[in-house]
Every structure is written in C-alpha cells, then in structure tokens.
N, C-alpha and C. Protein backbone atom coordinates (compact mmCIF):
# COMPACT_ATOMS: atom_id res chain seq x y z
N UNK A 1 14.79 -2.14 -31.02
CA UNK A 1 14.75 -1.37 -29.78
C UNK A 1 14.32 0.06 -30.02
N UNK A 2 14.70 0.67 -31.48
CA UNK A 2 14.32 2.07 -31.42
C UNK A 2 12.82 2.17 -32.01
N UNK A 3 12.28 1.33 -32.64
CA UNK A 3 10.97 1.04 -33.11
C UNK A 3 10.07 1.07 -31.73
N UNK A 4 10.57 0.37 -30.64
CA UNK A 4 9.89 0.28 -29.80
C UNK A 4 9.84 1.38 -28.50
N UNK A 5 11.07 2.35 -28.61
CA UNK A 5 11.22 3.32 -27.89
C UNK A 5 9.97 4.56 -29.05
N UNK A 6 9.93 4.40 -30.07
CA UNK A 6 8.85 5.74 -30.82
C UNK A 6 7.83 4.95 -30.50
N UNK A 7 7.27 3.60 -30.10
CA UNK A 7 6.22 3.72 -30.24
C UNK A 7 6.02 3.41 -28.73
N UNK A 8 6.61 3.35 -28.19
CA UNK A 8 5.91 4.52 -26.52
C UNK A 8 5.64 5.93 -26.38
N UNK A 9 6.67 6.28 -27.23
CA UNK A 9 6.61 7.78 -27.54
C UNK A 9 5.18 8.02 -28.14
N UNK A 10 4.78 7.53 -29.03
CA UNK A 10 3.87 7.73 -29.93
C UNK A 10 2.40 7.75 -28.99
N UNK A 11 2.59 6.38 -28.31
CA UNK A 11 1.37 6.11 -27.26
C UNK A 11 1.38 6.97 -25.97
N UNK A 12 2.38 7.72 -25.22
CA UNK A 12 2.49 8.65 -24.50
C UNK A 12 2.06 10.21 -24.91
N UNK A 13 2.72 10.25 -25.78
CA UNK A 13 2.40 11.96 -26.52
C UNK A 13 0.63 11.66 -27.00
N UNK A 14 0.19 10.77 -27.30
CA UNK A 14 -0.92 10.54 -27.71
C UNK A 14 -2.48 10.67 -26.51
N UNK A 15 -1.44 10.36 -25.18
CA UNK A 15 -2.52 10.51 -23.94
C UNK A 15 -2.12 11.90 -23.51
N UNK A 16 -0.64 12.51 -23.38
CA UNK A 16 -0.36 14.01 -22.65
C UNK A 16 -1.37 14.75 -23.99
N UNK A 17 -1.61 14.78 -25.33
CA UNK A 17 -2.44 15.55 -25.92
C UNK A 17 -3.87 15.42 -25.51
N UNK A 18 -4.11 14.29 -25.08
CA UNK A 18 -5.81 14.37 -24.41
C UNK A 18 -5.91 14.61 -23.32
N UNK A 19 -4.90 14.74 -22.61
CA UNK A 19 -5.75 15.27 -21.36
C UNK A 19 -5.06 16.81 -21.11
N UNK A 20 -4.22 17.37 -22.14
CA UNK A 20 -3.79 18.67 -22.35
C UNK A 20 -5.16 19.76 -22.87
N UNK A 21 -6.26 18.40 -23.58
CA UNK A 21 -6.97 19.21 -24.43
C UNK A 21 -8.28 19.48 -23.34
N UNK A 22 -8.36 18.78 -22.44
CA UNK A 22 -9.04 18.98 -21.46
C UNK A 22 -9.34 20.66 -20.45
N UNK A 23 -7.56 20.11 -20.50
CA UNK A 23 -7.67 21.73 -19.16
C UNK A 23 -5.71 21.83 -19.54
N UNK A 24 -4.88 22.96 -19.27
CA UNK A 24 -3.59 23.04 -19.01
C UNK A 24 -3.16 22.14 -17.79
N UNK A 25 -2.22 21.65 -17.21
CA UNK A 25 -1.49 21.32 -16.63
C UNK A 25 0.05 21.98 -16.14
N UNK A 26 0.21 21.82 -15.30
CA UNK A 26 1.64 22.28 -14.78
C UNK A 26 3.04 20.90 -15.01
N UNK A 27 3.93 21.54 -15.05
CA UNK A 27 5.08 20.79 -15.58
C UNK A 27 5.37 19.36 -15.38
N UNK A 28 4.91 19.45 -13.67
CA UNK A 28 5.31 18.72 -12.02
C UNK A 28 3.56 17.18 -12.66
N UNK A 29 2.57 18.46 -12.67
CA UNK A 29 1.58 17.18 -12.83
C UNK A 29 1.46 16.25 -14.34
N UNK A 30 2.26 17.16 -15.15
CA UNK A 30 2.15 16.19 -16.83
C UNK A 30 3.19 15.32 -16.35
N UNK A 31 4.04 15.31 -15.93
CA UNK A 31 5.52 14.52 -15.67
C UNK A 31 4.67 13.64 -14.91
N UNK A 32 4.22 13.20 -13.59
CA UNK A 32 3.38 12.30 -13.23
C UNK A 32 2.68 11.59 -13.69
N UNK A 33 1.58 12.31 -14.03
CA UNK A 33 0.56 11.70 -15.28
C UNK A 33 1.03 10.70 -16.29
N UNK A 34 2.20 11.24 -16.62
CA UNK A 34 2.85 10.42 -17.83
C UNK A 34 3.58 9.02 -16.97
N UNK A 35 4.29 9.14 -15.81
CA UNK A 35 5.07 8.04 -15.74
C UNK A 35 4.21 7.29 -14.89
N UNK A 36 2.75 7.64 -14.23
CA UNK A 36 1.67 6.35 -13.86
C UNK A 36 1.12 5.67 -15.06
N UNK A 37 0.76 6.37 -16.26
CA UNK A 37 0.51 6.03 -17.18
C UNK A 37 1.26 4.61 -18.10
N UNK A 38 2.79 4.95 -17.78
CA UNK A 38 3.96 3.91 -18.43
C UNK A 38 3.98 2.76 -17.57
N UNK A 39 3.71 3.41 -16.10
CA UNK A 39 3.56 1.94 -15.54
C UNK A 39 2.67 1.36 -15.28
N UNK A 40 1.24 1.88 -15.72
CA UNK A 40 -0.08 1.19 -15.87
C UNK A 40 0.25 0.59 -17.17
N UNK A 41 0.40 1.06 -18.19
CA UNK A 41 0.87 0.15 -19.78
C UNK A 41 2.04 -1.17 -19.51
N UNK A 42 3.28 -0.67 -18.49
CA UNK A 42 4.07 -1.67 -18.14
C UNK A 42 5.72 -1.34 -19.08
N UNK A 43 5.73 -0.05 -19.44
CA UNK A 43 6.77 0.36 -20.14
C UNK A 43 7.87 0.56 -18.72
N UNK A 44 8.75 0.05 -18.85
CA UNK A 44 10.11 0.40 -18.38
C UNK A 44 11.29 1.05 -18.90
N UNK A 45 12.12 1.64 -18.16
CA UNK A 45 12.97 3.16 -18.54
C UNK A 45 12.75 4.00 -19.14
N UNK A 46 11.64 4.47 -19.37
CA UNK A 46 11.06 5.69 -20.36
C UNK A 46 10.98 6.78 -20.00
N UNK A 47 12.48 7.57 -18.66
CA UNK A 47 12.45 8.47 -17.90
C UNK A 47 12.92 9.36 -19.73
N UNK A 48 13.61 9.07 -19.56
CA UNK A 48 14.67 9.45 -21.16
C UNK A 48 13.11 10.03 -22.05
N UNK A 49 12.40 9.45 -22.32
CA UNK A 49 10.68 9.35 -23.20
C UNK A 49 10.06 10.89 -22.79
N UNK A 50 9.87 10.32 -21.31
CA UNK A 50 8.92 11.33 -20.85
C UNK A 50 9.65 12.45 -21.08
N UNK A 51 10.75 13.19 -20.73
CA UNK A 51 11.82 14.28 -20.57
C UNK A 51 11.65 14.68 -21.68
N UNK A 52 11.63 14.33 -23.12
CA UNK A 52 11.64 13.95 -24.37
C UNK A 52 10.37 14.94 -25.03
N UNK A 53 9.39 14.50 -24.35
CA UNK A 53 8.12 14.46 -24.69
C UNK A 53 7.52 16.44 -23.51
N UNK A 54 8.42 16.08 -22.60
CA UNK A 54 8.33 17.15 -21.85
C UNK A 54 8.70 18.67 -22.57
N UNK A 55 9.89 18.42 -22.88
CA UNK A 55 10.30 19.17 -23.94
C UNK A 55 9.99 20.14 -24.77
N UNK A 56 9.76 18.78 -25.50
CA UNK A 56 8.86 19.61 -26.74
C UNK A 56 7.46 20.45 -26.44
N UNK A 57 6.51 19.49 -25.43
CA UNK A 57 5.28 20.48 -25.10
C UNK A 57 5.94 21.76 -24.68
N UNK A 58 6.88 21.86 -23.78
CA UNK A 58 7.43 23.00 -23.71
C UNK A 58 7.64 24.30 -24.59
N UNK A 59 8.43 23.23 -26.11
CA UNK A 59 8.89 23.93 -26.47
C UNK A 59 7.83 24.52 -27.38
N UNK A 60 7.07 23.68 -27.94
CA UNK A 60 5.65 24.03 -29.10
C UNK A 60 4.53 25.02 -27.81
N UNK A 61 4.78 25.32 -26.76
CA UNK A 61 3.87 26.33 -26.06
C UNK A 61 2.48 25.46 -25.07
N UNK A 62 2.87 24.40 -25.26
CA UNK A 62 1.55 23.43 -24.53
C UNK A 62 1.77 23.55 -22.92
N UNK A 63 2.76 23.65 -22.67
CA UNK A 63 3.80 23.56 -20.88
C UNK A 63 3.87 24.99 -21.24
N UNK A 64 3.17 26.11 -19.84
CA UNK A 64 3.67 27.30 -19.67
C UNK A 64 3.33 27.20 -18.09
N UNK A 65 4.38 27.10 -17.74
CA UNK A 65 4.33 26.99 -16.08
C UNK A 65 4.22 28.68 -15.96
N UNK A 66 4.76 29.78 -16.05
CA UNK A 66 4.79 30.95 -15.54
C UNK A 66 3.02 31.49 -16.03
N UNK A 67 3.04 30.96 -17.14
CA UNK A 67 1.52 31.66 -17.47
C UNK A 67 0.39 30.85 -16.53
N UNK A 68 0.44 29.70 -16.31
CA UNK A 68 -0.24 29.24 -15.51
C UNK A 68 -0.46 29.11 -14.01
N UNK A 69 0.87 29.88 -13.63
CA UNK A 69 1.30 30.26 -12.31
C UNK A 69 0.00 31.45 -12.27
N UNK A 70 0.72 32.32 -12.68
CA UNK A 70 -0.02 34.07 -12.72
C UNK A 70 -1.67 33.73 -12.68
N UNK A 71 -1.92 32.96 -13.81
CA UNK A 71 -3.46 32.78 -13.70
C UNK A 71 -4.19 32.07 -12.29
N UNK A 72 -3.33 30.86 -11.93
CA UNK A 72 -3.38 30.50 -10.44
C UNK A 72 -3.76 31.63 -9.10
N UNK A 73 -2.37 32.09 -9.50
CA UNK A 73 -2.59 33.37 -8.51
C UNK A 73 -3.48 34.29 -8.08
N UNK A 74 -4.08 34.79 -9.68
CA UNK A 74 -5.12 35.70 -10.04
C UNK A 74 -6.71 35.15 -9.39
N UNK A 75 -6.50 33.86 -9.96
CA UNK A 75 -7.95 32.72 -9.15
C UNK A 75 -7.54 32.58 -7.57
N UNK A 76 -6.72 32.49 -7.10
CA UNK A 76 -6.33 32.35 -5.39
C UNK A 76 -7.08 33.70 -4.96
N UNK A 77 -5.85 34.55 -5.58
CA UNK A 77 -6.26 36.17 -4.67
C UNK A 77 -8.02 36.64 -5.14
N UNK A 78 -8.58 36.10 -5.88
CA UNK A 78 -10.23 36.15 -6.32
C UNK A 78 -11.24 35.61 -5.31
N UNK A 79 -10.41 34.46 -4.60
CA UNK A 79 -10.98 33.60 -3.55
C UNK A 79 -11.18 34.51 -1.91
N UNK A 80 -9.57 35.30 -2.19
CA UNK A 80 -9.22 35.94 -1.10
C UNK A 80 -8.64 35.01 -0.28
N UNK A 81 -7.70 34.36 -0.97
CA UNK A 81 -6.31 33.44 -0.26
C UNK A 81 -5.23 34.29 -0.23
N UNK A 82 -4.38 34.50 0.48
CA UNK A 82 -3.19 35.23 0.94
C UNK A 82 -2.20 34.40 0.15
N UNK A 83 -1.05 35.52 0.08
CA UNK A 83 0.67 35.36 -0.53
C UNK A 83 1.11 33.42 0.11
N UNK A 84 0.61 33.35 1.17
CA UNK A 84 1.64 32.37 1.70
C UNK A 84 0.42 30.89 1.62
N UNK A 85 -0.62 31.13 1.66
CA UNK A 85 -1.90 29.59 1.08
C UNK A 85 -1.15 29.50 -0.92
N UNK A 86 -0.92 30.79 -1.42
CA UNK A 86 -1.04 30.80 -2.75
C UNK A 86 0.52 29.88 -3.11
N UNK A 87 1.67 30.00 -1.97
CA UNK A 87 2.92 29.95 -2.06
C UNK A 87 2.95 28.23 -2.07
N UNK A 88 2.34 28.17 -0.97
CA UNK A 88 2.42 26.44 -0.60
C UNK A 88 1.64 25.62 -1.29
N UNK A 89 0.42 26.14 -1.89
CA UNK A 89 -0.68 25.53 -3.47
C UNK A 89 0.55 25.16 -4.10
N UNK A 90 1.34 26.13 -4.72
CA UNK A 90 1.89 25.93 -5.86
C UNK A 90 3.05 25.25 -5.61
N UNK A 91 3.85 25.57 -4.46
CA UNK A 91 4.63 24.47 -4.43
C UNK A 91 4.33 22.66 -4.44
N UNK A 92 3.03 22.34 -3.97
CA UNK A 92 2.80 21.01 -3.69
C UNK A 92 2.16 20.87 -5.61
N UNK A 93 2.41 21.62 -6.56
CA UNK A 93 1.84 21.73 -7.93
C UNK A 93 2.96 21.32 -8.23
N UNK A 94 4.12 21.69 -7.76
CA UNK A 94 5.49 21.49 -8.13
C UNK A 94 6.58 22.76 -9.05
N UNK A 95 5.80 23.69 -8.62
CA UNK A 95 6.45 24.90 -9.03
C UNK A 95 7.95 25.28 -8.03
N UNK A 96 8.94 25.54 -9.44
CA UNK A 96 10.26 26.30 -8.42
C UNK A 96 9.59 27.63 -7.61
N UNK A 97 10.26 27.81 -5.88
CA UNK A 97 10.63 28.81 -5.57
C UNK A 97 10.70 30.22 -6.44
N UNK A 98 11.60 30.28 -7.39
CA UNK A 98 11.42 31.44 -8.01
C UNK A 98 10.48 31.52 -8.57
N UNK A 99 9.77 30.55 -9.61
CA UNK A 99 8.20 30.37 -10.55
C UNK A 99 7.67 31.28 -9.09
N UNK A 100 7.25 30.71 -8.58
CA UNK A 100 6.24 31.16 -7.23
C UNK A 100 6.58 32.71 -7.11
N UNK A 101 8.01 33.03 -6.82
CA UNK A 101 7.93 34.59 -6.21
C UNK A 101 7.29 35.44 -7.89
N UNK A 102 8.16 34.98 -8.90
CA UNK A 102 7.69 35.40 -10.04
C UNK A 102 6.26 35.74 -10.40
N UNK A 103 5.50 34.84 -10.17
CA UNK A 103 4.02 34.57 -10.80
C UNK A 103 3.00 35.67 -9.20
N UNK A 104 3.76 35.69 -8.20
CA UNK A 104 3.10 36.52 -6.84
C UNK A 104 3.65 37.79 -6.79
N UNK A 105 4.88 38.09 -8.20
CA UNK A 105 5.30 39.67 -7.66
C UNK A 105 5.28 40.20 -9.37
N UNK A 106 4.10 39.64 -9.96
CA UNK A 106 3.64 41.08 -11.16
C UNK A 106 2.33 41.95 -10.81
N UNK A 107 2.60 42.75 -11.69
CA UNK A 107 1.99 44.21 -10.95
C UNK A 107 0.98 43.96 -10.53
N UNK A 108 -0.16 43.25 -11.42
CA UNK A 108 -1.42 43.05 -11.69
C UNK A 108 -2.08 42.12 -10.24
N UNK A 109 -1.09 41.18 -9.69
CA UNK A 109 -1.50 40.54 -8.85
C UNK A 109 -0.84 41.23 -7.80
N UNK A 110 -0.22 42.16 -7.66
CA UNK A 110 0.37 42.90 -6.76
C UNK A 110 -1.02 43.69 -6.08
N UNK A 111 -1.76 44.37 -7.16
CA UNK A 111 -2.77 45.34 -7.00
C UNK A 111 -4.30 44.35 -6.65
N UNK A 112 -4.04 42.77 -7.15
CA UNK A 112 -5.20 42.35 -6.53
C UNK A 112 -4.88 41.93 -5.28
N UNK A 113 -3.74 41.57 -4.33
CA UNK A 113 -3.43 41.12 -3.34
C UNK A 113 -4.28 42.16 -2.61
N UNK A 114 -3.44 43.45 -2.43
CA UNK A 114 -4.38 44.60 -2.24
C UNK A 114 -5.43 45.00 -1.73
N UNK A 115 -5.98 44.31 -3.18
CA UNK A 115 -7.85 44.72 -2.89
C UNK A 115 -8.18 43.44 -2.55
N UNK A 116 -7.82 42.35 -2.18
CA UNK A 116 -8.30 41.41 -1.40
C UNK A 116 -7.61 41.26 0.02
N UNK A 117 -6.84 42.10 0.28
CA UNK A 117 -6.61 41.95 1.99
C UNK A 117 -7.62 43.35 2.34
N UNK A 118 -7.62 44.07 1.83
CA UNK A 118 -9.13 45.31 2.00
C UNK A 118 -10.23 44.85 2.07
N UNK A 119 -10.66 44.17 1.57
CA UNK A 119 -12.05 43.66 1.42
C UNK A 119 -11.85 42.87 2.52
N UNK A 120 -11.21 41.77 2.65
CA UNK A 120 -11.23 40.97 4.44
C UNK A 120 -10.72 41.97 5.11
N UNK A 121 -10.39 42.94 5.34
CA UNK A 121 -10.25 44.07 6.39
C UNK A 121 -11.55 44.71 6.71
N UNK A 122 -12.01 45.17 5.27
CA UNK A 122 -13.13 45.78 6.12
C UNK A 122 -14.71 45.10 6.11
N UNK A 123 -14.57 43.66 6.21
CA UNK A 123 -15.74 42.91 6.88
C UNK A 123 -15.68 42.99 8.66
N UNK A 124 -14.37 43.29 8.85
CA UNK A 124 -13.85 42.66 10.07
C UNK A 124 -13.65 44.51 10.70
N UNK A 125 -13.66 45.55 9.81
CA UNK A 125 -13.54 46.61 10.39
C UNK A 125 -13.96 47.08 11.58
N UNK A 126 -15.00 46.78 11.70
CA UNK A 126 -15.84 47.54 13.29
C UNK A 126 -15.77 46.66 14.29
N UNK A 127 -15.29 45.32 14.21
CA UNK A 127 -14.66 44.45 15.57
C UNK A 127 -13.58 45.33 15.55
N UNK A 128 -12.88 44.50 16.79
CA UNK A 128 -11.23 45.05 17.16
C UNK A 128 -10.04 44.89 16.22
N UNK A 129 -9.12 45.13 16.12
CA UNK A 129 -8.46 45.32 15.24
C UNK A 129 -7.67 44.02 15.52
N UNK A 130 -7.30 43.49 16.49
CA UNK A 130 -6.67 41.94 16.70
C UNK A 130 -7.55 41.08 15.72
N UNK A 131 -8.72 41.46 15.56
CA UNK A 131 -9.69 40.05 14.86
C UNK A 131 -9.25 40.39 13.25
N UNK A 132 -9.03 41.75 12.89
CA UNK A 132 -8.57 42.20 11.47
C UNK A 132 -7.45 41.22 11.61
N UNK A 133 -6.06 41.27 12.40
CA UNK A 133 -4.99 40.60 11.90
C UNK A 133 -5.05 39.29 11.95
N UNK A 134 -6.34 38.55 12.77
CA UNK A 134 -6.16 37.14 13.02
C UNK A 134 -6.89 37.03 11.65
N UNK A 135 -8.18 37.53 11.08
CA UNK A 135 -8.63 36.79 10.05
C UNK A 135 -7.44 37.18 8.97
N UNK A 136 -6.72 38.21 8.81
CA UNK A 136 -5.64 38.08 7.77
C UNK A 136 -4.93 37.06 7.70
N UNK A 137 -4.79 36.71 8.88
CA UNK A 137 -3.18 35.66 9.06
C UNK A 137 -4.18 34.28 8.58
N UNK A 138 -5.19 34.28 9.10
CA UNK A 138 -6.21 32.75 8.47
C UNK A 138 -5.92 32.54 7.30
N UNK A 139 -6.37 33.60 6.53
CA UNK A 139 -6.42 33.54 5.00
C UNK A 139 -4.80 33.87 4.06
N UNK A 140 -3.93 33.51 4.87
CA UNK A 140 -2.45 33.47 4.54
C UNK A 140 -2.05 35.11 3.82
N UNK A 141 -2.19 36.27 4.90
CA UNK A 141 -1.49 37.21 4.48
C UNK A 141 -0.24 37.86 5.51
C-alpha cells in the first residue's frame, strides 16, 4: 500500500513539475490540476498526496501565491482594470480575501492604480464629468 501511495506521488509531482515549467500557477489552480489529473489516471483518496505534494512546492518556492498575486495586479492595473475587476479575477483564481487586499495594497500598485484611473480620466476629460465616473465604475474603480 505504501509502494503504491509514492508511486502516485511520484507520477503526480512528475506532471505539477511540467506544467509548473510552463508558466507559475496559483495554489487554487495546481490543487485542481492535480486532482482531474488522479481521476483521469483513476487514483482514489489521494487528497492526503496532493496536500503532500502541495506543500512542499510551497515549501521549495515553486507555489508563491502573494508573488503571483502582486504581479497579477501589476498586469490588471496595465490593462486599466480597477481594484474591484482585479478583486473578483483573483478570487475566482482562488486567492484568500486577505492574499487579495495584500497583493492590491503595496505601494507600487498603489501608485499604478493611480496612474491608471488618470489616464481613463483624462480620455473622458472634456465630456461631462458623469461620463468620467461612469467609465471609472466600468472599468471597476
């Protein structure tokens, strides 16, 4: 039984490293990934596995939900998506509440929020000023 619990392990950690090597992932989508994966193979109870396996990427630096938050953010507010499009992205990513306020209240994205509600302000400057707050509120500020 424990021969056969490492070598799910073995065949799991073996797919979260290839498609880690691809692009990063968030906590919420490797945890998925992994348990469609067990039940496309046909492994049963391997919640214990995945958690296991979660872990450690964690712990060796592969899983950085806060660093990958911030960078999220940084690409949202680049788009010129507002605090509250950027809030609900990341929650359906599967980020905690706090991850979210965390990764939307450092300085750096503080100062690009900023200069991206300015820049949709002043496209919209010389209409009326109702059309300034409606295109803000569009673009979730």
């Amino acid at each position: 039984y424990n021969q056969k619990n490492s070598d799910i392990r073995a065949v799991l950690v073996k797919y979260a490293a290839n498609i880690l090597s691809r692009r990063p992932y968030f906590y919420g989508q490797i945890k998925k990934k992994l348990e469609v994966r067990s039940q496309k193979l046909g492994f049963e109870g391997v919640n214990g596995v995945i958690e296991g396996i979660l872990k450690d990427l964690q712990g060796s630096g592969y899983l950085d939900d806060s660093y990958l938050a911030e960078s999220f953010v940084r690409r949202c507010l680049g788009k010129g998506q507002g605090p509250k499009i950027i809030k609900y992205k990341l929650g359906q990513l599967g980020l905690s509440a706090a991850a979210i306020t965390s990764a939307l209240s450092t300085p750096e994205n503080h100062d690009l929020l900023e200069q991206a509600k300015a820049k949709i302000a002043s496209k919209y400057s010389s209409s009326d000023p109702y059309m300034v707050k409606a295109k803000l509120y569009q673009r979730g500020f």
